[in-house]
N, C-alpha and C. Protein backbone atom coordinates (compact mmCIF):
# COMPACT_ATOMS: atom_id res chain seq x y z
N UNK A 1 -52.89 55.66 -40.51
CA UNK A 1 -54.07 55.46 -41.32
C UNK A 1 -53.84 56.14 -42.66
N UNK A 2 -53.96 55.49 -43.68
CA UNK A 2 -53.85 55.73 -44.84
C UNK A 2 -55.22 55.89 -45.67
N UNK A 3 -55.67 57.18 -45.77
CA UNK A 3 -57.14 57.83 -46.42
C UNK A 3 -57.30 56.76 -47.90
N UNK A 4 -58.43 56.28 -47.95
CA UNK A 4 -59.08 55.97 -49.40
C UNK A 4 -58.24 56.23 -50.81
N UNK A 5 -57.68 55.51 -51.76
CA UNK A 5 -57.12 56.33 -52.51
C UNK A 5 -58.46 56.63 -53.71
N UNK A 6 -58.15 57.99 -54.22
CA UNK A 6 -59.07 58.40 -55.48
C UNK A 6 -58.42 58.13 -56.64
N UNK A 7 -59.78 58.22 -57.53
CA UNK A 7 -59.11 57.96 -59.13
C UNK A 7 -58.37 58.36 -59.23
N UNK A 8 -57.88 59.57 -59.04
CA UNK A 8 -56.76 60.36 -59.74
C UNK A 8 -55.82 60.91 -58.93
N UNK A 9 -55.51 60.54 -57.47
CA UNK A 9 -54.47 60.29 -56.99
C UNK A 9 -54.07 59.04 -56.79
N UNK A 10 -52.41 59.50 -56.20
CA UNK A 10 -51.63 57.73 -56.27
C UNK A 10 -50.64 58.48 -54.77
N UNK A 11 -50.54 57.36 -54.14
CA UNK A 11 -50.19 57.22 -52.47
C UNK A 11 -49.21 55.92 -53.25
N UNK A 12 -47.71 56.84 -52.45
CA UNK A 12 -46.59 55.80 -52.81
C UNK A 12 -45.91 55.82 -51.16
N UNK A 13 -45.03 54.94 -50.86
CA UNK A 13 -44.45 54.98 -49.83
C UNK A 13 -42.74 55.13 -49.98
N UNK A 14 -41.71 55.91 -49.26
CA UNK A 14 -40.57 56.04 -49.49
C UNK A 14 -39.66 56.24 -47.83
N UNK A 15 -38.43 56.20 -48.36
CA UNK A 15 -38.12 56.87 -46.87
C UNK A 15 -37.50 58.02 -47.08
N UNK A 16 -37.08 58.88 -46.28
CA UNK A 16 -37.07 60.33 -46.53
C UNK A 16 -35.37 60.65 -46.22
N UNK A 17 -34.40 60.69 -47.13
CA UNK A 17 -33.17 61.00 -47.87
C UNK A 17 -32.61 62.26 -47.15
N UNK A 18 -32.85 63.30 -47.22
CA UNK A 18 -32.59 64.78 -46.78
C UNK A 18 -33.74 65.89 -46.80
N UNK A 19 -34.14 66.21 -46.01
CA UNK A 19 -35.08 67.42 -45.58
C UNK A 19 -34.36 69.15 -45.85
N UNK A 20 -35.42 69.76 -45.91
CA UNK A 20 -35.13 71.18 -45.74
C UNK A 20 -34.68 71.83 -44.38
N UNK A 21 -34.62 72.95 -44.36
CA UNK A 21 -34.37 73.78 -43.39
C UNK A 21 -36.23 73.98 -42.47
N UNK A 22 -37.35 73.77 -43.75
CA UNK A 22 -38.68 73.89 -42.56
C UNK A 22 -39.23 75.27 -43.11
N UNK A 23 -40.54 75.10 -43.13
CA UNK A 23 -40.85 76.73 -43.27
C UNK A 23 -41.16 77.72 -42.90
N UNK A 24 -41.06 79.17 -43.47
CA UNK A 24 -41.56 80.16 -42.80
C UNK A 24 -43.02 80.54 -42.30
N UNK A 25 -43.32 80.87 -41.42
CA UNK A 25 -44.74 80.92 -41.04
C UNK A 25 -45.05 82.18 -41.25
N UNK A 26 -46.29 82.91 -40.76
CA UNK A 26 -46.82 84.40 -41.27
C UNK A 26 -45.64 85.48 -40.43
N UNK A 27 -45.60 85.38 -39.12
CA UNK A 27 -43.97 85.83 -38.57
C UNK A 27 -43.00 85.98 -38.99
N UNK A 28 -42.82 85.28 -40.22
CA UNK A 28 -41.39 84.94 -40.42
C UNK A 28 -40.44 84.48 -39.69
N UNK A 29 -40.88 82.92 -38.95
CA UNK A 29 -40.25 82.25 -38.07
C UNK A 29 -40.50 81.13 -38.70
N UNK A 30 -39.06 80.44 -38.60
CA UNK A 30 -39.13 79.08 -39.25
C UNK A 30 -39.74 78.21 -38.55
N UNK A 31 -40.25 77.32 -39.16
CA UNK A 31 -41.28 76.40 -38.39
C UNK A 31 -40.59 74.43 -39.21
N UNK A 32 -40.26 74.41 -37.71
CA UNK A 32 -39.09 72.74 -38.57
C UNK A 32 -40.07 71.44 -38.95
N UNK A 33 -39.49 70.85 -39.57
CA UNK A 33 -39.97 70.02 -40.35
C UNK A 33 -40.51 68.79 -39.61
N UNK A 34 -41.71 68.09 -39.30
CA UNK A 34 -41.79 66.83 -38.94
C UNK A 34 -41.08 65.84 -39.17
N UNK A 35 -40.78 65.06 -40.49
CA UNK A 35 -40.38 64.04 -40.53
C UNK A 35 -38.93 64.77 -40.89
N UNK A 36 -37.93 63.20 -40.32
CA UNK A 36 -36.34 63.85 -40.94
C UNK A 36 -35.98 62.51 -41.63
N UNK A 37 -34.78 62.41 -41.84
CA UNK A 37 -33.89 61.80 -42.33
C UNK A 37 -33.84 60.27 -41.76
N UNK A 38 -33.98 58.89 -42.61
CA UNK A 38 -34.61 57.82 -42.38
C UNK A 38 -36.16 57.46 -42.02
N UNK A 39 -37.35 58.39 -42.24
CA UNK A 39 -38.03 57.75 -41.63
C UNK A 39 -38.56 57.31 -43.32
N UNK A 40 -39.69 56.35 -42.70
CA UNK A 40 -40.69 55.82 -43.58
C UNK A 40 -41.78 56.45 -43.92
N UNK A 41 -42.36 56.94 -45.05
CA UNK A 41 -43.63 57.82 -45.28
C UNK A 41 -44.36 57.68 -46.14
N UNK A 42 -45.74 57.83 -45.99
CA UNK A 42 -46.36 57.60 -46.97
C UNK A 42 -46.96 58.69 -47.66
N UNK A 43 -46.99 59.12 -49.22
CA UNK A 43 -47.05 60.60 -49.48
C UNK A 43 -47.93 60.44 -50.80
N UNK A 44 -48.39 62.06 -50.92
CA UNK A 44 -49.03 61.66 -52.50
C UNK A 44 -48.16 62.26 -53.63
N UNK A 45 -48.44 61.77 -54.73
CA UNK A 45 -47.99 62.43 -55.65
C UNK A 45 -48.62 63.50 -56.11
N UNK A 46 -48.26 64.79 -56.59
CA UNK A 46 -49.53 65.61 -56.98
C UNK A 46 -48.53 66.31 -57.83
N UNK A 47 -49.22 67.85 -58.45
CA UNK A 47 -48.37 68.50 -59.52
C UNK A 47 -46.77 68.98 -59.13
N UNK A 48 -47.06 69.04 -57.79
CA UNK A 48 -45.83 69.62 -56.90
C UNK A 48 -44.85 68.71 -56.79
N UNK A 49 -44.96 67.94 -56.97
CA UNK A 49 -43.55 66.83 -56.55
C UNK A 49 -43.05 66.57 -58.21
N UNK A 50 -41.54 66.05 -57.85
CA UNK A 50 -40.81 66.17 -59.17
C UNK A 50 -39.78 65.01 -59.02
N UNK A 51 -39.76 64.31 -60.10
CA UNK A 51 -39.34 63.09 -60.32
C UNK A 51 -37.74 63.89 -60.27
N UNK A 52 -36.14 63.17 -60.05
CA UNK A 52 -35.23 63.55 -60.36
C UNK A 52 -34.53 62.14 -60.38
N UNK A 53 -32.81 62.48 -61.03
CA UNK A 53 -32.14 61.43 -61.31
C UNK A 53 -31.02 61.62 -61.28
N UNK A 54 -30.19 61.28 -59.64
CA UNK A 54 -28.93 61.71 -59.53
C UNK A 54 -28.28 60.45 -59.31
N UNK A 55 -27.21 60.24 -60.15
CA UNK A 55 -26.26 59.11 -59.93
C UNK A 55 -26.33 58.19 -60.46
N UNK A 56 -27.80 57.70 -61.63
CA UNK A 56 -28.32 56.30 -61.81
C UNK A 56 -29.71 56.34 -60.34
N UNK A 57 -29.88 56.95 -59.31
CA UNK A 57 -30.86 56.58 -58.84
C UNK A 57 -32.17 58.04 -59.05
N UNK A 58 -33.16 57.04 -58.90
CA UNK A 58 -34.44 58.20 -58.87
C UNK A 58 -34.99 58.38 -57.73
N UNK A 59 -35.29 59.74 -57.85
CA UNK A 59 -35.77 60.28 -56.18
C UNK A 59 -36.87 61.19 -56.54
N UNK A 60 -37.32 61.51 -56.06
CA UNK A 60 -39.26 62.24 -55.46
C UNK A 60 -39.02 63.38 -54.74
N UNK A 61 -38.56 64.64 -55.00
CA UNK A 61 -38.85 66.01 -54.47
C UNK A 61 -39.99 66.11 -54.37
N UNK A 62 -40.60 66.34 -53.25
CA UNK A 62 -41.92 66.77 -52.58
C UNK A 62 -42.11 67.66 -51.46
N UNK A 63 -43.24 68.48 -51.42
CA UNK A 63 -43.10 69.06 -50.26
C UNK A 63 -43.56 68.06 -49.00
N UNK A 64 -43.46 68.45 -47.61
CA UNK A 64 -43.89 67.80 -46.07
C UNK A 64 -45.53 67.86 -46.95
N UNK A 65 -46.13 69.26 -47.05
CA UNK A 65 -47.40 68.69 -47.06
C UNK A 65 -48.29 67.65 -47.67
N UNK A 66 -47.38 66.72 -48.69
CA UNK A 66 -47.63 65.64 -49.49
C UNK A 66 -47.73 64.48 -48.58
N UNK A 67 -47.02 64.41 -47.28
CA UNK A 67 -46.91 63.08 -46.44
C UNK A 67 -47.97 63.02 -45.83
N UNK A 68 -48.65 62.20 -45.73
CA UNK A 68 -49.73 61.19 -45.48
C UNK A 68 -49.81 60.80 -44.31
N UNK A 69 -48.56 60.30 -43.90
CA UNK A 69 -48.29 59.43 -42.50
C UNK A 69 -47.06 58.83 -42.39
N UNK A 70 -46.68 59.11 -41.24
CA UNK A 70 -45.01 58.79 -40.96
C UNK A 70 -45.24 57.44 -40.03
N UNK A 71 -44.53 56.17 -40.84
CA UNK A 71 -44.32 54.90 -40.35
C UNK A 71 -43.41 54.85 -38.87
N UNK A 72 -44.35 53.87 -37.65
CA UNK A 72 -43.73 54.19 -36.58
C UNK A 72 -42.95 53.01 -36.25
């Protein structure tokens, strides 16, 4: 389910290239990442994500908490 979009956000869909290591929680225990490598997702754009351009192609650094919903 994909929430309402608002004026001033934008919901793009991608598939997901390479993931992190996952983050630390208040413990300081890593806590792994939901989605990995090939899936389909749907995410928002917000101040946090960052356009890049390696090779001739463009890619979307974002954090997990930007994804929306992972295509099954």
């Amino acid at each position: 389910i994909i929430p309402g979009k608002e004026q001033n956000e934008k919901y793009e869909r991608g598939e997901v290239i390479v993931t992190g290591q996952g983050r630390l929680n208040a413990d300081g225990k890593r806590v792994a990442m939901e989605v990995k490598k090939g899936d389909r997702v749907w995410y928002k754009r917000g101040y946090d994500s960052e356009d890049v351009e390696m090779d001739g192609v463009e890619y979307v650094l974002t954090s997990e908490g930007n994804v929306l919903a992972i295509e099954k």
